[in-house]
N, C-alpha and C. Protein backbone atom coordinates (compact mmCIF):
# COMPACT_ATOMS: atom_id res chain seq x y z
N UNK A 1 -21.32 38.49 -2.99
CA UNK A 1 -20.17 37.60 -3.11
C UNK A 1 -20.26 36.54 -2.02
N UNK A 2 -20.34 35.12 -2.50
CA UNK A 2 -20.11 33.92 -1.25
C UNK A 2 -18.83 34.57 -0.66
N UNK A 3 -18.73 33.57 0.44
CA UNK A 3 -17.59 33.77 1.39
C UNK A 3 -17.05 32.55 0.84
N UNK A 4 -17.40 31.64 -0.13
CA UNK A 4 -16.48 30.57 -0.53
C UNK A 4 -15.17 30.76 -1.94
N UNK A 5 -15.88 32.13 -2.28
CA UNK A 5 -15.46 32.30 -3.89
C UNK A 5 -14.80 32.61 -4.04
N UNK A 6 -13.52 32.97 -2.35
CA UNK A 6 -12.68 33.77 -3.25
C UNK A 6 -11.46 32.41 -3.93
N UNK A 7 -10.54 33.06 -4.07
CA UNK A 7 -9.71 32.14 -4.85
C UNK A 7 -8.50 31.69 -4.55
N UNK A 8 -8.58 31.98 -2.91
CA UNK A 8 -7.31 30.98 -2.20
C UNK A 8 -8.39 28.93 -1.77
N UNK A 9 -9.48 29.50 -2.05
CA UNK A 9 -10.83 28.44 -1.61
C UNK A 9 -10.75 27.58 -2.79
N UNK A 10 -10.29 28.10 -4.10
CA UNK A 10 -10.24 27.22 -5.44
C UNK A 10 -8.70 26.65 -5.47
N UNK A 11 -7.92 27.53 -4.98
CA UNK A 11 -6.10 26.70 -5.16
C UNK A 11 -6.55 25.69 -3.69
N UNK A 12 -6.85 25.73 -2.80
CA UNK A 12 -7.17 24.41 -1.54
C UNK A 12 -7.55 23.40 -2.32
N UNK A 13 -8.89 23.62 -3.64
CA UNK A 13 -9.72 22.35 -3.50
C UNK A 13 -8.72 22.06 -4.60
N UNK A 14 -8.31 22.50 -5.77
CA UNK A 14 -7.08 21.59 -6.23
C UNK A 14 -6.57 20.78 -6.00
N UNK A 15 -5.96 21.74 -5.02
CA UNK A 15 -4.75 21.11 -4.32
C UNK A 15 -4.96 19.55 -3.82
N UNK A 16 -6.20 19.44 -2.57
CA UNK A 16 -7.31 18.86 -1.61
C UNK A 16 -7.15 17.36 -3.39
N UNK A 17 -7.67 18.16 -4.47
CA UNK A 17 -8.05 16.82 -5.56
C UNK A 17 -6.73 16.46 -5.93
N UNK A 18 -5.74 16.69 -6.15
CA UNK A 18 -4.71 16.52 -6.65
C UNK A 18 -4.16 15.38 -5.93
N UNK A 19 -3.98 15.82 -4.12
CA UNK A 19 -3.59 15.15 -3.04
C UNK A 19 -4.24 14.10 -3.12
N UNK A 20 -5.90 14.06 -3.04
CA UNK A 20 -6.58 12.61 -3.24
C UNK A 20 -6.37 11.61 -4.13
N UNK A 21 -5.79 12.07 -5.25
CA UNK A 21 -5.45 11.32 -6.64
C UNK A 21 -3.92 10.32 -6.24
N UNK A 22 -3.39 11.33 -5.84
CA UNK A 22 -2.16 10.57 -5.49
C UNK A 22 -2.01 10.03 -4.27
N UNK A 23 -3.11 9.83 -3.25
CA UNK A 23 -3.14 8.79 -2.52
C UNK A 23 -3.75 7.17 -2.90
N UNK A 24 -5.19 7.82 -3.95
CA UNK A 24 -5.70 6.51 -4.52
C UNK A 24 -4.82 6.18 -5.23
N UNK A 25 -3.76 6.69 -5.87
CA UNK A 25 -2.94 5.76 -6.57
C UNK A 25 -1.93 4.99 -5.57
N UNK A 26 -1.49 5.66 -5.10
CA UNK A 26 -0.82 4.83 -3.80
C UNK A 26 -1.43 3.78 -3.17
N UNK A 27 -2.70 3.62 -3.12
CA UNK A 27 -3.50 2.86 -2.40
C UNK A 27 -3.53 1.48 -3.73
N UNK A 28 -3.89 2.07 -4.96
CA UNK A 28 -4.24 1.32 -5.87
C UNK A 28 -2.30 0.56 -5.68
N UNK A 29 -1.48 1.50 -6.07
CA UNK A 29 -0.20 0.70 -6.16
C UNK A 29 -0.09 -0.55 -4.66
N UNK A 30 -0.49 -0.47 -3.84
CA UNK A 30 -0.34 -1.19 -3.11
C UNK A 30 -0.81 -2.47 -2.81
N UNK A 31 -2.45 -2.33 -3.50
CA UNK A 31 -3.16 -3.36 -3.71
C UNK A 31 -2.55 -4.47 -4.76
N UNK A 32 -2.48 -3.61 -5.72
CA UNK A 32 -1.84 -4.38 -7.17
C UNK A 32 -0.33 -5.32 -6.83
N UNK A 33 0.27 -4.48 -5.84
CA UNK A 33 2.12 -5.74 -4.89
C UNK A 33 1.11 -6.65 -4.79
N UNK A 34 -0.07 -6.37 -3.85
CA UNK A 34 -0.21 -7.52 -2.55
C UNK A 34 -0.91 -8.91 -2.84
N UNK A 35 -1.82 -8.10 -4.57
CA UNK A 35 -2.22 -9.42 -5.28
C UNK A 35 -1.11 -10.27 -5.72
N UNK A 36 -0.37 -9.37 -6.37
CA UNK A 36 0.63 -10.10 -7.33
C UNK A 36 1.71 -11.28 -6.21
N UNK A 37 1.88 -10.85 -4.96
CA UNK A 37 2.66 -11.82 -4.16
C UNK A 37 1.82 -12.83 -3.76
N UNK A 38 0.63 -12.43 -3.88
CA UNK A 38 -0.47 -13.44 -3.13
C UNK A 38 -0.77 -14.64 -4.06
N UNK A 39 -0.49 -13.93 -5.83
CA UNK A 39 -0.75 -15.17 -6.58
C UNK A 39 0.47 -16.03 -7.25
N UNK A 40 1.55 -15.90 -6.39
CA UNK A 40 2.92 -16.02 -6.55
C UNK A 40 2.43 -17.51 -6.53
N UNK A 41 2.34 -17.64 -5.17
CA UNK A 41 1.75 -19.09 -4.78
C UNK A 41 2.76 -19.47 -3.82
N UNK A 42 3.58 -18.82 -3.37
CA UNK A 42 4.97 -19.30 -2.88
C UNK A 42 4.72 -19.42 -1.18
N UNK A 43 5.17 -20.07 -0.47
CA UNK A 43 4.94 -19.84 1.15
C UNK A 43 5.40 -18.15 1.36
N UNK A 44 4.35 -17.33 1.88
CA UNK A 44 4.81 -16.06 2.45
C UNK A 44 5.45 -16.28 4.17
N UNK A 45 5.81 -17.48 4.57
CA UNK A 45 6.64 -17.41 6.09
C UNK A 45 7.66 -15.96 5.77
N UNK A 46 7.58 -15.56 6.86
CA UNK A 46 9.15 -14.87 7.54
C UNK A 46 9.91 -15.28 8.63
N UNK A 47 10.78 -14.65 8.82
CA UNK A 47 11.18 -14.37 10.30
C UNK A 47 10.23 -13.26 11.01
N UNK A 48 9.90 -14.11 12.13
CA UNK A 48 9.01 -13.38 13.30
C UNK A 48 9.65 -13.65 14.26
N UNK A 49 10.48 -13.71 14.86
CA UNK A 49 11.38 -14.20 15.91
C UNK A 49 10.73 -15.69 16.46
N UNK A 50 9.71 -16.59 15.88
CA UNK A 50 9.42 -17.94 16.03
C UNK A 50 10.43 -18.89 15.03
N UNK A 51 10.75 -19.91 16.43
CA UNK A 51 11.45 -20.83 15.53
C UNK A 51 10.16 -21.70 14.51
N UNK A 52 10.31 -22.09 13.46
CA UNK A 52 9.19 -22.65 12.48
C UNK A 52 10.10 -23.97 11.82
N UNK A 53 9.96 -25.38 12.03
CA UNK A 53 10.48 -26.27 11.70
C UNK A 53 10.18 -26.04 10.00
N UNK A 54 9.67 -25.72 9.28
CA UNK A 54 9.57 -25.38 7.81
C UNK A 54 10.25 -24.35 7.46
N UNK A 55 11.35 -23.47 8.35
CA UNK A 55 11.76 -22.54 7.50
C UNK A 55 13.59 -23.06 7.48
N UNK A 56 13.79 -24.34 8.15
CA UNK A 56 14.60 -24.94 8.72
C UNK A 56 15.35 -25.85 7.35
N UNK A 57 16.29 -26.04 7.14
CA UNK A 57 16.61 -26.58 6.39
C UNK A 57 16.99 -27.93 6.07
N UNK A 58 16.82 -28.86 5.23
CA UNK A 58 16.84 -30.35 6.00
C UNK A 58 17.56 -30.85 6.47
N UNK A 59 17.65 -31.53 7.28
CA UNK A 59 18.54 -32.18 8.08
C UNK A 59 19.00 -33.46 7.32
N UNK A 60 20.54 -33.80 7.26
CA UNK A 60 21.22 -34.82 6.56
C UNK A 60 21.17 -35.67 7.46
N UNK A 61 20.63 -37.17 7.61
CA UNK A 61 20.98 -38.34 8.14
C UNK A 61 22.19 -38.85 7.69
């Protein structure tokens, strides 16, 4: 008998594939936001605590 066979070694690697699946999807879900905002086309500025004369609103003469 391996020392790998028993069968708390087969519920781990499940488990181990199961866990991997639902990180690549997480990973995949994350990629798929970051395109979709990226091809928005829109300015991504925030607030960063910099003042940014473009996030400023126009000024009325």
């Amino acid at each position: 008998m391996r020392p790998d066979s028993h069968e708390i070694f087969g519920r781990r690697r499940s488990r181990n594939i199961g866990l991997g699946l639902v990180l690549g999807a997480f990973v995949l879900l994350v990629f798929a936001v970051t395109m979709v905002k990226l091809s928005e086309g829109q300015s991504m500025q925030g607030f960063d605590h910099t003042l940014r004369p473009s996030l400023l609103p126009p000024a009325e003469e």
